[in-house]
N, C-alpha and C. Protein backbone atom coordinates (compact mmCIF):
# COMPACT_ATOMS: atom_id res chain seq x y z
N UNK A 1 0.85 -1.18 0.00
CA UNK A 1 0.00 0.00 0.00
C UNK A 1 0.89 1.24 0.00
N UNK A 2 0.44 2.29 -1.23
CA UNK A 2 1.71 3.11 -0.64
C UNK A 2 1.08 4.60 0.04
N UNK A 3 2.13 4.81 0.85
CA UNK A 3 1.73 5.34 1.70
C UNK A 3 1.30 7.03 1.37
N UNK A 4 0.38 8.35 1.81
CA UNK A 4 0.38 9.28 1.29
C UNK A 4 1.51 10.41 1.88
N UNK A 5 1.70 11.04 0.46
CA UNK A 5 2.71 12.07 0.89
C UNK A 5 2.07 12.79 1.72
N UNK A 6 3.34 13.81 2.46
CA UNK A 6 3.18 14.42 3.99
C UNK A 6 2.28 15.77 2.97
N UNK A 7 1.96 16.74 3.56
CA UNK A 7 1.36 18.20 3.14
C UNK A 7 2.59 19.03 3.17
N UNK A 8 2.56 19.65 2.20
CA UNK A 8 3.54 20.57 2.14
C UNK A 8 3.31 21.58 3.44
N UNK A 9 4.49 21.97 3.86
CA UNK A 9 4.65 23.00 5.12
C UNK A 9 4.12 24.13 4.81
N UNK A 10 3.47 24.72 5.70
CA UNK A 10 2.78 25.95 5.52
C UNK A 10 3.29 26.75 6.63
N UNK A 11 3.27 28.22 6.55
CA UNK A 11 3.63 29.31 7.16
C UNK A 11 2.82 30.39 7.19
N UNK A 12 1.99 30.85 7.94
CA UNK A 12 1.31 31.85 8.27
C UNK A 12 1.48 32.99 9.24
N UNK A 13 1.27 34.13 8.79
CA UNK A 13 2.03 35.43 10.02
C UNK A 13 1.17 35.62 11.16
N UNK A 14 1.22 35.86 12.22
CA UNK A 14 1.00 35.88 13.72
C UNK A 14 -0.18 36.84 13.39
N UNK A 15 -0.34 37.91 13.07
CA UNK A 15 -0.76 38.78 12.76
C UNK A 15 -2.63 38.32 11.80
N UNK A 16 -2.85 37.29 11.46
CA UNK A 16 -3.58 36.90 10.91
C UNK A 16 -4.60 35.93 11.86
N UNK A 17 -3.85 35.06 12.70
CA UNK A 17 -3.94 33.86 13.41
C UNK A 17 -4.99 34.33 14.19
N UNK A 18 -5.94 34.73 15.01
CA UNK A 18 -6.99 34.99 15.47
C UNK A 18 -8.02 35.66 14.78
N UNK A 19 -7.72 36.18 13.91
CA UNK A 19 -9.03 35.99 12.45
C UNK A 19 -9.02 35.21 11.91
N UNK A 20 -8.02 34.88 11.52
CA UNK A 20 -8.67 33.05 10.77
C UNK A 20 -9.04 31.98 11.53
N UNK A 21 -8.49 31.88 12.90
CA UNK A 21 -9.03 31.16 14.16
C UNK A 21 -10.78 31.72 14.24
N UNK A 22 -11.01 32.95 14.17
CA UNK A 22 -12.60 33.29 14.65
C UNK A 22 -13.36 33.02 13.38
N UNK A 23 -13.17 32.72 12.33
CA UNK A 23 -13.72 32.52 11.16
C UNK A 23 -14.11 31.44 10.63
N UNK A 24 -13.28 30.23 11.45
CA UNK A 24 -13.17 28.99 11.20
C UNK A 24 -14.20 28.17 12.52
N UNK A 25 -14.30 29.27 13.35
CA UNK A 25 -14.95 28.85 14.45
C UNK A 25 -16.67 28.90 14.57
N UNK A 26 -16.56 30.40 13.80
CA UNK A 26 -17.57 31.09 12.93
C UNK A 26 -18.53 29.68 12.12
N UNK A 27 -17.53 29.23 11.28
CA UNK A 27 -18.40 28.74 10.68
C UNK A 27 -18.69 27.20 10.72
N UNK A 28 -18.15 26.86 12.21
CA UNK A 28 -18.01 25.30 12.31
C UNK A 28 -19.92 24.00 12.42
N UNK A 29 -20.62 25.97 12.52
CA UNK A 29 -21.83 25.30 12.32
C UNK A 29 -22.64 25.28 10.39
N UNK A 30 -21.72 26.14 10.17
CA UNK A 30 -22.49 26.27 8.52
C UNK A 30 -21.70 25.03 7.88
N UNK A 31 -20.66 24.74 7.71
CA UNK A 31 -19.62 24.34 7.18
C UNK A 31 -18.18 23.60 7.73
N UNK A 32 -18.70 22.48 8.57
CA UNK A 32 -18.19 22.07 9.41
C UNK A 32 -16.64 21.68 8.83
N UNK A 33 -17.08 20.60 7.80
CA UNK A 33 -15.61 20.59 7.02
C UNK A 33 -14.64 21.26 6.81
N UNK A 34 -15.14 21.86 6.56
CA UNK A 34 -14.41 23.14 5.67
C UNK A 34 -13.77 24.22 7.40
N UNK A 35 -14.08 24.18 8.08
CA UNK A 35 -13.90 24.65 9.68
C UNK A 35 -12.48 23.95 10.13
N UNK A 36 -13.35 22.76 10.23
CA UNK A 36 -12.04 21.80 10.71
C UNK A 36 -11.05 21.81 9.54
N UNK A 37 -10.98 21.94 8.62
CA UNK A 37 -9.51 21.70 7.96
C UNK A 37 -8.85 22.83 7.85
N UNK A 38 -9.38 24.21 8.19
CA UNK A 38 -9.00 25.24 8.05
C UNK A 38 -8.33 25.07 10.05
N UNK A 39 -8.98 24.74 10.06
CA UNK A 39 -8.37 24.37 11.77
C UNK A 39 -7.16 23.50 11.84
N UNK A 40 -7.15 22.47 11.20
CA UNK A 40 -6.18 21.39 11.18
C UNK A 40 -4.84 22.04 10.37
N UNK A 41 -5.46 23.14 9.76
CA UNK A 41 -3.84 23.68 9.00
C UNK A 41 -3.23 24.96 10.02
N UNK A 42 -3.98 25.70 10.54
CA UNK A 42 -3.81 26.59 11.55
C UNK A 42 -2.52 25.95 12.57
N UNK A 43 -3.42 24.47 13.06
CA UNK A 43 -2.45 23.69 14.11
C UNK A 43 -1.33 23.19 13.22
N UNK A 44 -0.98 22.98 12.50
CA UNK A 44 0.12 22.28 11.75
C UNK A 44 1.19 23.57 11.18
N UNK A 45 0.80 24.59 10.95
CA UNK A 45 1.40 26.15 10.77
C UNK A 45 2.94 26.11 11.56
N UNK A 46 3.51 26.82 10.56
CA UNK A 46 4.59 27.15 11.25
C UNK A 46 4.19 29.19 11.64
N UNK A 47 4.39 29.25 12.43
CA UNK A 47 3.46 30.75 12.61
C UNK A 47 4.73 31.76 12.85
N UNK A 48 4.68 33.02 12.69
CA UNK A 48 6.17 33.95 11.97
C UNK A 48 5.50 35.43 12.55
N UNK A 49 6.36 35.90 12.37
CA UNK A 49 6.10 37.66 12.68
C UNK A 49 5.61 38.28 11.59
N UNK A 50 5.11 39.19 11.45
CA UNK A 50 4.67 39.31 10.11
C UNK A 50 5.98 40.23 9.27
N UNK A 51 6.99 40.27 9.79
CA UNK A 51 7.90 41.27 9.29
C UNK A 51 8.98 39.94 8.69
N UNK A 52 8.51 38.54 9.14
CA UNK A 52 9.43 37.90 8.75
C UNK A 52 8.97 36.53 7.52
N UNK A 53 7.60 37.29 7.75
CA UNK A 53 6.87 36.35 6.68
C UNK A 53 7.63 36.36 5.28
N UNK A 54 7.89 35.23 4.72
CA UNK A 54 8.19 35.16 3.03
C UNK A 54 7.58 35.74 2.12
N UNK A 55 8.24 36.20 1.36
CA UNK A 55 7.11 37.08 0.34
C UNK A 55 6.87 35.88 -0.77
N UNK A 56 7.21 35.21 -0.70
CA UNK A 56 7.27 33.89 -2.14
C UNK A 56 6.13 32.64 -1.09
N UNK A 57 5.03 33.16 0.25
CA UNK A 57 4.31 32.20 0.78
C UNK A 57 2.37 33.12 0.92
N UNK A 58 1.84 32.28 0.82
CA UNK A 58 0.26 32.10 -0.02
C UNK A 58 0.19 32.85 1.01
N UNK A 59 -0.39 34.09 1.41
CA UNK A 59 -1.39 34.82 2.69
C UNK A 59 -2.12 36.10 1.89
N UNK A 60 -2.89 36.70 3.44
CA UNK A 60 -4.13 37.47 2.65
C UNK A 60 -3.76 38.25 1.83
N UNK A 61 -4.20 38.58 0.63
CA UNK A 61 -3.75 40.18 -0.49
C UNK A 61 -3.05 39.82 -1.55
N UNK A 62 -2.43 38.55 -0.98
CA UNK A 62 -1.43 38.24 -2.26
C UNK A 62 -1.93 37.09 -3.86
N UNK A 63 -1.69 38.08 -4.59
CA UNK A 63 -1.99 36.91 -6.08
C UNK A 63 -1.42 35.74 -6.47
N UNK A 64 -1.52 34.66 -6.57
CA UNK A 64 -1.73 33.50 -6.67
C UNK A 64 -1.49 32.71 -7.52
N UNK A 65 -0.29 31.94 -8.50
CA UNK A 65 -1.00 31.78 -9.83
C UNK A 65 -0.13 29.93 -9.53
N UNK A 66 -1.59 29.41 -9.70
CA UNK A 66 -1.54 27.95 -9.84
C UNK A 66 -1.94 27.32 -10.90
N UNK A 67 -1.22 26.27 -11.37
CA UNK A 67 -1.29 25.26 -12.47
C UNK A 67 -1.91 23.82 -11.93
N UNK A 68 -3.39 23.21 -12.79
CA UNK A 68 -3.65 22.47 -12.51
C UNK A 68 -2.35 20.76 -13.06
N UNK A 69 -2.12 20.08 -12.33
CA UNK A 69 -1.00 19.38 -13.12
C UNK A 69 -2.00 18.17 -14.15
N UNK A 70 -3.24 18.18 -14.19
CA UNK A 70 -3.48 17.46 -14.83
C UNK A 70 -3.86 17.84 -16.11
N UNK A 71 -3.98 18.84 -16.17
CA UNK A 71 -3.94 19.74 -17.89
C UNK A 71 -3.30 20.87 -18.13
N UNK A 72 -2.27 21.09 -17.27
CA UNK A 72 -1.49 22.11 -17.35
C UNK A 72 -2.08 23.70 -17.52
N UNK A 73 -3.35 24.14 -17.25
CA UNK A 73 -4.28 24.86 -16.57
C UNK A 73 -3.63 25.49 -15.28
N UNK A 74 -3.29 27.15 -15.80
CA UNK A 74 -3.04 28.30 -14.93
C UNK A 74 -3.82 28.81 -14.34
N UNK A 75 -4.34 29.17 -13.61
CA UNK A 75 -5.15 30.06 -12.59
C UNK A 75 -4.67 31.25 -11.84
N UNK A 76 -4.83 32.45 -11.83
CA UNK A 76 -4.88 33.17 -10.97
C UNK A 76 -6.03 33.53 -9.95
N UNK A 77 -5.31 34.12 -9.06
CA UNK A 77 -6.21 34.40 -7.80
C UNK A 77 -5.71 35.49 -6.97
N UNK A 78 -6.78 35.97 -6.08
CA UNK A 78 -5.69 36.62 -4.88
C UNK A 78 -6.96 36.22 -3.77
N UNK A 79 -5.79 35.72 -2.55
CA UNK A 79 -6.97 35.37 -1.34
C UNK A 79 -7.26 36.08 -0.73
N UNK A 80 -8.31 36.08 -0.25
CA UNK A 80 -8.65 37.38 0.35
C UNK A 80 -9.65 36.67 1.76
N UNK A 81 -10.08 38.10 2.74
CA UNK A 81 -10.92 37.41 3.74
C UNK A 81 -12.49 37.41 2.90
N UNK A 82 -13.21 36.32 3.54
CA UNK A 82 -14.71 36.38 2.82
C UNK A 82 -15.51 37.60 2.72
N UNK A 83 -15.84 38.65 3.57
CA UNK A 83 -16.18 39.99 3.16
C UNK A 83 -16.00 40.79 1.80
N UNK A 84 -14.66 40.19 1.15
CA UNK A 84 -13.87 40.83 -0.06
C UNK A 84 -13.84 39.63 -1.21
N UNK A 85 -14.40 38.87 -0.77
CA UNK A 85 -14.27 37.91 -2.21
C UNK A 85 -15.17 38.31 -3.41
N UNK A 86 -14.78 37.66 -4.38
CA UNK A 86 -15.61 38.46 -5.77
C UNK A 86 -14.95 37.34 -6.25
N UNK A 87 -15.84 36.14 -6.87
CA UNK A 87 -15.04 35.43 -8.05
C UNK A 87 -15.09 35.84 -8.98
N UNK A 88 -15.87 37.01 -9.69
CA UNK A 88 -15.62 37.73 -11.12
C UNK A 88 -14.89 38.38 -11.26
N UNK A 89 -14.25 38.45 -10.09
CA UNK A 89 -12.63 39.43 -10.18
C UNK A 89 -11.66 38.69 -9.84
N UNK A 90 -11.86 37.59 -9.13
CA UNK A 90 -10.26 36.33 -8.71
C UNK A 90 -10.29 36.78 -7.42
N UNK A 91 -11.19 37.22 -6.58
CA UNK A 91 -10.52 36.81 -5.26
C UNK A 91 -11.58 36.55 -4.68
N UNK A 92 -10.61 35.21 -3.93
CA UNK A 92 -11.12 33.95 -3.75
C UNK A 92 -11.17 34.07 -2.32
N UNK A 93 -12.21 33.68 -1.20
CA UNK A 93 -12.15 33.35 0.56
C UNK A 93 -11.23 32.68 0.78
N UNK A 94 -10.72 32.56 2.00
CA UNK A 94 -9.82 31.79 2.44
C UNK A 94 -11.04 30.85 3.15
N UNK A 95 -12.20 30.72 3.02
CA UNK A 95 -13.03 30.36 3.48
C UNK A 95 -13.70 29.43 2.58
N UNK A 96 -13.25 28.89 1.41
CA UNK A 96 -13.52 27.66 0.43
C UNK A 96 -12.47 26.88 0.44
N UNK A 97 -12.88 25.83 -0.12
CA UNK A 97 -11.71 24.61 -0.10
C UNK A 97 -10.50 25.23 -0.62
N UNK A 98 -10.30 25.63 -1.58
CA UNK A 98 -9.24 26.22 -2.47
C UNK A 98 -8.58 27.36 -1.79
N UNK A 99 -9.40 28.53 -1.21
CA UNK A 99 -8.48 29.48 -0.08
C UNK A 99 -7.80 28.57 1.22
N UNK A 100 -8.47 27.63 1.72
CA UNK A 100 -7.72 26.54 2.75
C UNK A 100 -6.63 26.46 2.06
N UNK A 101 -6.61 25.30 0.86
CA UNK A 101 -5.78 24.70 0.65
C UNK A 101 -4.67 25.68 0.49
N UNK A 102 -4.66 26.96 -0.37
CA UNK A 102 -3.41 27.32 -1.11
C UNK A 102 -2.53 28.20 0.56
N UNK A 103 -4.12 28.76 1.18
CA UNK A 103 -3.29 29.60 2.38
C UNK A 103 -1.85 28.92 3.15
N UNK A 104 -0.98 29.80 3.44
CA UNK A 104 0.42 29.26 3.72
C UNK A 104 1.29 28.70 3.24
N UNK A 105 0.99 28.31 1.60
CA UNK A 105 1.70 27.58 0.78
C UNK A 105 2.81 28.40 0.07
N UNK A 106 4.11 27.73 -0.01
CA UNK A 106 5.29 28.65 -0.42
C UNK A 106 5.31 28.37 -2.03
N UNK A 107 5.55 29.38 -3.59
CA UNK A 107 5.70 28.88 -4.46
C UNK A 107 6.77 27.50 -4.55
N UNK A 108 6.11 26.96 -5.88
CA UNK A 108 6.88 25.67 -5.76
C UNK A 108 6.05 24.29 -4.91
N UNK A 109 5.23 24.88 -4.30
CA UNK A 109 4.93 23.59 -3.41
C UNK A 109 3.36 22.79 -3.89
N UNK A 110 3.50 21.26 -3.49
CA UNK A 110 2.86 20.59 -4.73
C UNK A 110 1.31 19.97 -3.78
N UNK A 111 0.26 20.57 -3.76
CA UNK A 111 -0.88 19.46 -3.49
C UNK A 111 -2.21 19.03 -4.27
N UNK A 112 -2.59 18.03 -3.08
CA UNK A 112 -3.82 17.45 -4.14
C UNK A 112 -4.52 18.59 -3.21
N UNK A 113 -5.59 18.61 -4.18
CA UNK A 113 -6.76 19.06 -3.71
C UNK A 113 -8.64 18.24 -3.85
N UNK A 114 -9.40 18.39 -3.57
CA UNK A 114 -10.17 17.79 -4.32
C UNK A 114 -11.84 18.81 -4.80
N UNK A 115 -12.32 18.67 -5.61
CA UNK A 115 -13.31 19.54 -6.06
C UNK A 115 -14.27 19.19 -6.07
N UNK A 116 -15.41 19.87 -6.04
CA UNK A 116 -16.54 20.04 -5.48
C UNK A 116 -17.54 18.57 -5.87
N UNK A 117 -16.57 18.05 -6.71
CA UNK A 117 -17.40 17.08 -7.48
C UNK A 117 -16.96 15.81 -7.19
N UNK A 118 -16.17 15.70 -6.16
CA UNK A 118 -15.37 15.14 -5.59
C UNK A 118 -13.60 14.02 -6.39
N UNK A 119 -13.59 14.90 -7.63
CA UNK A 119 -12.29 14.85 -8.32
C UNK A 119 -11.31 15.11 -7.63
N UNK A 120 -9.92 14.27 -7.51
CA UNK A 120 -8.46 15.09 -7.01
C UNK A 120 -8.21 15.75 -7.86
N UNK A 121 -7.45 16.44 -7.44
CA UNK A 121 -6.14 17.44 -8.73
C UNK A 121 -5.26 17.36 -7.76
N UNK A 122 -3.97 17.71 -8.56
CA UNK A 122 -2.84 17.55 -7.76
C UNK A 122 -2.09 19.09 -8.28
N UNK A 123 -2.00 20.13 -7.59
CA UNK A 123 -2.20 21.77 -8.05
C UNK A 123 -0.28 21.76 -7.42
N UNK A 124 0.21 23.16 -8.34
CA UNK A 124 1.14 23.58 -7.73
C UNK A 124 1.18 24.74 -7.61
N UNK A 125 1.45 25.46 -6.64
CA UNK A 125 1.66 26.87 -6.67
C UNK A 125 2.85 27.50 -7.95
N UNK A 126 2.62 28.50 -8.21
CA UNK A 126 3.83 28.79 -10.09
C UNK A 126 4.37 30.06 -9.14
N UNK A 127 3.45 30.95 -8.52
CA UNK A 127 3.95 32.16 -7.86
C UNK A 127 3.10 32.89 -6.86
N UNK A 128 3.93 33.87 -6.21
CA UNK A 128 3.20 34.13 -5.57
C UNK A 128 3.44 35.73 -5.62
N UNK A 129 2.67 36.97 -5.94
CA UNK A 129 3.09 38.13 -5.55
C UNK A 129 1.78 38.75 -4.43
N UNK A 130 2.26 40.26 -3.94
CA UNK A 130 1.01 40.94 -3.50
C UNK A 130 -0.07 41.16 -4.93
N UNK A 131 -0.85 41.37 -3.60
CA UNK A 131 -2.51 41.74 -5.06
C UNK A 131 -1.84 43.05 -6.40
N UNK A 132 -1.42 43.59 -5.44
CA UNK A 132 -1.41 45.19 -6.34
C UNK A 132 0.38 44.82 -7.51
N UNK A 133 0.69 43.90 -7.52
CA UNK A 133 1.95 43.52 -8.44
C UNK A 133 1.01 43.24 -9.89
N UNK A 134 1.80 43.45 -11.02
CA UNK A 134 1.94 42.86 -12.24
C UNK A 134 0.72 43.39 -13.15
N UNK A 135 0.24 45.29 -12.69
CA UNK A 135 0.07 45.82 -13.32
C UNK A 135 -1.50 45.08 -14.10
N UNK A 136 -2.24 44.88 -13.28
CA UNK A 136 -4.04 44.86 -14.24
C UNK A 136 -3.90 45.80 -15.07
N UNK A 137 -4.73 44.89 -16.25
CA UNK A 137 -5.41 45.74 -17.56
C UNK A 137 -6.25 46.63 -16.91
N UNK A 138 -6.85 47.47 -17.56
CA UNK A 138 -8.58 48.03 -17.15
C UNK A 138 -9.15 48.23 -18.49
C-alpha cells in the first residue's frame, strides 16, 4: 500500500492567526468541514512575525497563480478574507476549499486538492506576488 505524501509545510504570520481562528470557528456550524480543515492547518502552521513572513508564501492580499498538473491549466487568484471575495474578479475566501488549501503555501509547493465534485487534482503553486503587483489591464 503506498503510503500518502506528507502536506507541504505551511507558514502563516502571527498577525492573521486569530481571524482566521474566529472565522473557522464562525463557521463550524455552517460548514463544518471546511472549519475543521482550516483548523487542522492553523495547528500544523509554522506561525512567523509578520515582518518575517516570506514574500514567495500564499497569505491574505497576495496573487496566486496555480497550475492544474493534470492539464497544465493556470489560474490566478488573490486570497482574500470572505467579506472581499468576488469570483468575477479572482478573489477567492480563504473560506472555500481552495483558499484553505493554497493559504500558507510557499511557491513551488505541490498538493492534491479535491473539487466540489469530488475529483483530485494535484495543483502547484507557479507564484506568488502581493494583489497590487503585475500591473491589471482596465
Amino acid at each position: 500500500m503506498a503510503r500518502k505524501p506528507a502536506p507541504p509545510r505551511i507558514t502563516i504570520a502571527a498577525d492573521l492567526l486569530d481571524h482566521l481562528e474566529a472565522l473557522a470557528s464562525g463557521a463550524m456550524t455552517r460548514q463544518p468541514d471546511l472549519a475543521d480543515r482550516l483548523l487542522t492547518e492553523l495547528a500544523r502552521a509554522r506561525i512567523v512575525q509578520p515582518a518575517q513572513m516570506p514574500a514567495d508564501v500564499v497569505s491574505i492580499g497576495n496573487r496566486v497563480t496555480y497550475r492544474d498538473e493534470s492539464n497544465g491549466r493556470e489560474q490566478v487568484v488573490t486570497l482574500v478574507f470572505p467579506e472581499d471575495a468576488n469570483i468575477d474578479a479572482g478573489r477567492v475566501s480563504v473560506m472555500t476549499p481552495i483558499g484553505v488549501a493554497l493559504l500558507g503555501l510557499q511557491a513551488g509547493a505541490r498538493f492534491s486538492w479535491e473539487t466540489r465534485g469530488g475529483e483530485m487534482r494535484d495543483l502547484t503553486v507557479v507564484s506568488v506576488a502581493p494583489a497590487d503587483a503585475g500591473g491589471d489591464a482596465a
